[in-house]
C-alpha atoms as a PDB file:
ATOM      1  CA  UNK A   1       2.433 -27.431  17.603  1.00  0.00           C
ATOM      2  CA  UNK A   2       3.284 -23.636  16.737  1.00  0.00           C
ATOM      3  CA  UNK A   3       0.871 -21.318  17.071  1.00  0.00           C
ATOM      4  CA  UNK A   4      -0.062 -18.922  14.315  1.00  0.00           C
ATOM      5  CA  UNK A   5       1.221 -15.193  14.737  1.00  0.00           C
ATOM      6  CA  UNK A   6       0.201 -11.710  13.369  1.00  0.00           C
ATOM      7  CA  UNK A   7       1.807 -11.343  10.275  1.00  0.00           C
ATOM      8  CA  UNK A   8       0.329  -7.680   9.173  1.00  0.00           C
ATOM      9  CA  UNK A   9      -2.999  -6.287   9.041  1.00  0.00           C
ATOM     10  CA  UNK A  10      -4.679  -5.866   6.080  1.00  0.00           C
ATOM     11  CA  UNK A  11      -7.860  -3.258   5.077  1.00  0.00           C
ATOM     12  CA  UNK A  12      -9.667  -3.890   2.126  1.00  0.00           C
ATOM     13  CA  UNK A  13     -10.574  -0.912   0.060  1.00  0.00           C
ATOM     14  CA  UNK A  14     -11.349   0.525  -3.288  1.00  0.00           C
ATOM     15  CA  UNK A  15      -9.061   3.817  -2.743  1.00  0.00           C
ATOM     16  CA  UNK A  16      -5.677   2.016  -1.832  1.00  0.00           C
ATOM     17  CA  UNK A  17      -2.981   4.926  -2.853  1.00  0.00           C
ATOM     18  CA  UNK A  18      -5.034   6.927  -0.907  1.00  0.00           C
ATOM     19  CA  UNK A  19      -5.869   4.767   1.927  1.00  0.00           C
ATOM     20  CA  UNK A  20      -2.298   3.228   2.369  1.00  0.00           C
ATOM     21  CA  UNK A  21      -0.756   7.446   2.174  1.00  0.00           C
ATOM     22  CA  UNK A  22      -2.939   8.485   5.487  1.00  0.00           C
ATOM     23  CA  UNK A  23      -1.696   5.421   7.469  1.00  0.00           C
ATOM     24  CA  UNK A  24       1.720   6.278   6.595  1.00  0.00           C
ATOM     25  CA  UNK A  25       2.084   9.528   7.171  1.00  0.00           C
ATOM     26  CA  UNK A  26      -0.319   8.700  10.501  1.00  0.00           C
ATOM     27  CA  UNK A  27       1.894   6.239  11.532  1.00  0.00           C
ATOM     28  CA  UNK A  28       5.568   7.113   9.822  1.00  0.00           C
ATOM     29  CA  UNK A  29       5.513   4.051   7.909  1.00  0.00           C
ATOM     30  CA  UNK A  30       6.606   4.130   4.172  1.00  0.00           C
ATOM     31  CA  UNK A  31       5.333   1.645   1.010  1.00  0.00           C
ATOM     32  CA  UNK A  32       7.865  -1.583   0.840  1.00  0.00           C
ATOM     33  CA  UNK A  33       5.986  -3.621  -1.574  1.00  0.00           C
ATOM     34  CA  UNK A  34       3.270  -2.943  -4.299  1.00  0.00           C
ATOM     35  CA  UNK A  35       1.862  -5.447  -6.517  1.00  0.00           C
ATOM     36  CA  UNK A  36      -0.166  -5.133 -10.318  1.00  0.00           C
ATOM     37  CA  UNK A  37      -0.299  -0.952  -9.808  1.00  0.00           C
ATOM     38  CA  UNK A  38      -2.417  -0.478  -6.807  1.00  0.00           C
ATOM     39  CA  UNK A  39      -3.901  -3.912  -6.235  1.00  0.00           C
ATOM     40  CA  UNK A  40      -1.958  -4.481  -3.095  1.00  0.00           C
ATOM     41  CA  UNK A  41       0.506  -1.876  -1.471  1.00  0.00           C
ATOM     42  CA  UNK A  42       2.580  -3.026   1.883  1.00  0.00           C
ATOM     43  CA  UNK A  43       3.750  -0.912   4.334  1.00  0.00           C
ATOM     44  CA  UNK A  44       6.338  -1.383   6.830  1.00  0.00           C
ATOM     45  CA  UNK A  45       9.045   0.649   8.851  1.00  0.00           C
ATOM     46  CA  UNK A  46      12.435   1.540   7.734  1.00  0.00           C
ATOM     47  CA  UNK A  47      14.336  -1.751   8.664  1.00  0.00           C
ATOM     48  CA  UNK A  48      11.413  -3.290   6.268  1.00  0.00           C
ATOM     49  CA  UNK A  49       9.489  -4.699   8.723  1.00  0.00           C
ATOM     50  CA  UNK A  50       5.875  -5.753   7.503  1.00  0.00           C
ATOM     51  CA  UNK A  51       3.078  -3.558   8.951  1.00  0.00           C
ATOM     52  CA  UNK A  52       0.146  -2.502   7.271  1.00  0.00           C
ATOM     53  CA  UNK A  53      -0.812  -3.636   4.071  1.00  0.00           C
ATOM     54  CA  UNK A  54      -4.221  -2.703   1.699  1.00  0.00           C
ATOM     55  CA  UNK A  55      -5.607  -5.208  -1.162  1.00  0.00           C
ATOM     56  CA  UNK A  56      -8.288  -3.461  -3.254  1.00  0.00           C
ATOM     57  CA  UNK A  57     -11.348  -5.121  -2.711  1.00  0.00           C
ATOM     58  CA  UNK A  58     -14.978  -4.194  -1.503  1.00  0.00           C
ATOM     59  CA  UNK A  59     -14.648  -2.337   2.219  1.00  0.00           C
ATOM     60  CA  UNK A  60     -17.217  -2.870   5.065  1.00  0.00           C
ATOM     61  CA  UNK A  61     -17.713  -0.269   7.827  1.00  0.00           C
ATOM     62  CA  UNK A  62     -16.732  -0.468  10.780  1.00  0.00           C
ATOM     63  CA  UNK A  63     -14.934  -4.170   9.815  1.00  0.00           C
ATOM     64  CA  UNK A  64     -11.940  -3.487  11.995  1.00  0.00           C
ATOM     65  CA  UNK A  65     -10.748  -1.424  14.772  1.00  0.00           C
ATOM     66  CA  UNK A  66      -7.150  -0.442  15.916  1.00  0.00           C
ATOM     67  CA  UNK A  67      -5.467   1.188  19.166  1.00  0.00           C
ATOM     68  CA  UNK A  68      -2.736   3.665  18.607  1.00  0.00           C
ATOM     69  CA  UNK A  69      -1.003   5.225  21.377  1.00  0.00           C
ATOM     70  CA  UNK A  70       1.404   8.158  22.981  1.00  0.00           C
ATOM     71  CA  UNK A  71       2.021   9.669  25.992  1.00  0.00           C
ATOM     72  CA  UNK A  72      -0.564  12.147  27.992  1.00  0.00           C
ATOM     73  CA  UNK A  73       1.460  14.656  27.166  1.00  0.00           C
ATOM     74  CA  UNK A  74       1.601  14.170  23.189  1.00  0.00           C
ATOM     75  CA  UNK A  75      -2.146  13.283  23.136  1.00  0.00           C
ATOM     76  CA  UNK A  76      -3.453  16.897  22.251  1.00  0.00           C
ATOM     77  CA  UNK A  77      -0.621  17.276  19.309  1.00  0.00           C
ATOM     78  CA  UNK A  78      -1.272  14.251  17.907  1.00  0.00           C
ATOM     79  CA  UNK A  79      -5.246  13.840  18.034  1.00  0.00           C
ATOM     80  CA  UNK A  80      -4.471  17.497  16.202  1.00  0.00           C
ATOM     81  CA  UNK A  81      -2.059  15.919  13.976  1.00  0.00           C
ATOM     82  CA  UNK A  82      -4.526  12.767  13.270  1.00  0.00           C
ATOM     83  CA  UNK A  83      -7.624  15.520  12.303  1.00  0.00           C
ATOM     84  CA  UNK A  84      -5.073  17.600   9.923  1.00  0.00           C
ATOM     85  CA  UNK A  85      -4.149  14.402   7.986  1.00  0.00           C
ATOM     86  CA  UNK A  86      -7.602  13.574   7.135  1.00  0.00           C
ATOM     87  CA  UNK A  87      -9.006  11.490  10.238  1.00  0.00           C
ATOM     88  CA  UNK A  88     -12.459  12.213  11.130  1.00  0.00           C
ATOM     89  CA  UNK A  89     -13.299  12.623  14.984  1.00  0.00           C
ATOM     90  CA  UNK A  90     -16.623  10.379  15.716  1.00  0.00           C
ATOM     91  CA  UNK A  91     -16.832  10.795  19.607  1.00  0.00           C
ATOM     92  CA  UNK A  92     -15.500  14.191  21.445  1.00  0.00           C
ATOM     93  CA  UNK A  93     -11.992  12.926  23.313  1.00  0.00           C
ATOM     94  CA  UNK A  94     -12.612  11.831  26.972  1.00  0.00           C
ATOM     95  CA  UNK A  95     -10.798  11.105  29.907  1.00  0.00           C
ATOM     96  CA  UNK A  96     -11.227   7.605  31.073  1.00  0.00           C
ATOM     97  CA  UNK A  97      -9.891   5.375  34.666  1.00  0.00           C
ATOM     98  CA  UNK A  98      -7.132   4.685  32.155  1.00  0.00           C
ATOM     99  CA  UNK A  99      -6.231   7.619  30.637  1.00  0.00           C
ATOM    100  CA  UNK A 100      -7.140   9.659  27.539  1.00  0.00           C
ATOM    101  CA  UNK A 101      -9.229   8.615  24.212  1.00  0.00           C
ATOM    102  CA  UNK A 102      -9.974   9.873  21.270  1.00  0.00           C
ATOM    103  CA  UNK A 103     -12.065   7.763  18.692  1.00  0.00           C
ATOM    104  CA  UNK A 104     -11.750   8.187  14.780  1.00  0.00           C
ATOM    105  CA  UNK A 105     -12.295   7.052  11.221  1.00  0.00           C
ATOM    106  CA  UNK A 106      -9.988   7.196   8.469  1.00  0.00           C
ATOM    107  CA  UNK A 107     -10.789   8.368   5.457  1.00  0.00           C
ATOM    108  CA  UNK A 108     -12.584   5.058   4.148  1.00  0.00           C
ATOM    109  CA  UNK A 109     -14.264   4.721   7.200  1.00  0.00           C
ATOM    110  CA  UNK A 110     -12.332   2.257   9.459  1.00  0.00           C
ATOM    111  CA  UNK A 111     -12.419   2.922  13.096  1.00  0.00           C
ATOM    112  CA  UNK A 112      -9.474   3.570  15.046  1.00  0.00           C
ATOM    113  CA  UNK A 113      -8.479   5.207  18.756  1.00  0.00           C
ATOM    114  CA  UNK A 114      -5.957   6.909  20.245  1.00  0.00           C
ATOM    115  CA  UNK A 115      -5.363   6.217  23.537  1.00  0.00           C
ATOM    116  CA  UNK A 116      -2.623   7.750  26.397  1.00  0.00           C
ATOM    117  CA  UNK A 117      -2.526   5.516  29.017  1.00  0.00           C
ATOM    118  CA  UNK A 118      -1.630   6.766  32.379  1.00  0.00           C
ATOM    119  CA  UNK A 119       0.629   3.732  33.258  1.00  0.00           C
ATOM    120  CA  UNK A 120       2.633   3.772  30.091  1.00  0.00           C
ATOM    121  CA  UNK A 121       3.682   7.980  30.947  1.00  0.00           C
END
């Protein structure tokens, strides 16, 4: 028996032009598929691989969670970066055993952190 994999992860929202523009200009990713207007829009990298997609439908708080990274030295630039684009800071960044963190919400209110991990530099 296979076992199932991670296809793409999917956030619910009413807003999803705008919701699916600040994770791609967060992440670099561009829109590869869109379906009846903005009912569902898919994002994905530039050899069209399947990343991020957002289905219009009612959005719960706090319903999911993601880890982005970079390096300890890009951390500063890109929590700056995050904040400009429309992320909202709910904890002051913090240096942890493991490196640094920064935890936000996007603009409909789904939580997200980035993280520079020590090991990974």
């Amino acid at each position: 028996m296979t076992a199932s994999r991670l296809d793409i992860v999917t956030l619910n929202t009413p807003h999803t032009d705008e919701l699916s523009k600040f994770w791609a200009d967060l992440l670099g990713l561009q829109e590869i598929e869109r379906e009846d207007g903005d009912r569902w829009i898919l994002l994905g990298d530039a050899n069209g691989g399947r990343t991020i997609g957002f289905q219009r439908g009612e959005h719960l708080d706090g319903s999911i969670h993601m880890d982005l990274s970079c390096s300890t030295d890009d951390f500063q630039n890109e929590r700056e970066r995050m904040m400009h684009l429309g992320a909202i800071e709910t904890r002051p960044m913090r240096s942890e055993p493991y490196g640094l963190i920064a935890n936000f919400a996007d603009p409909d209110g789904n939580l997200f952190d980035l993280c520079a991990y020590i090991s990974a530099d």
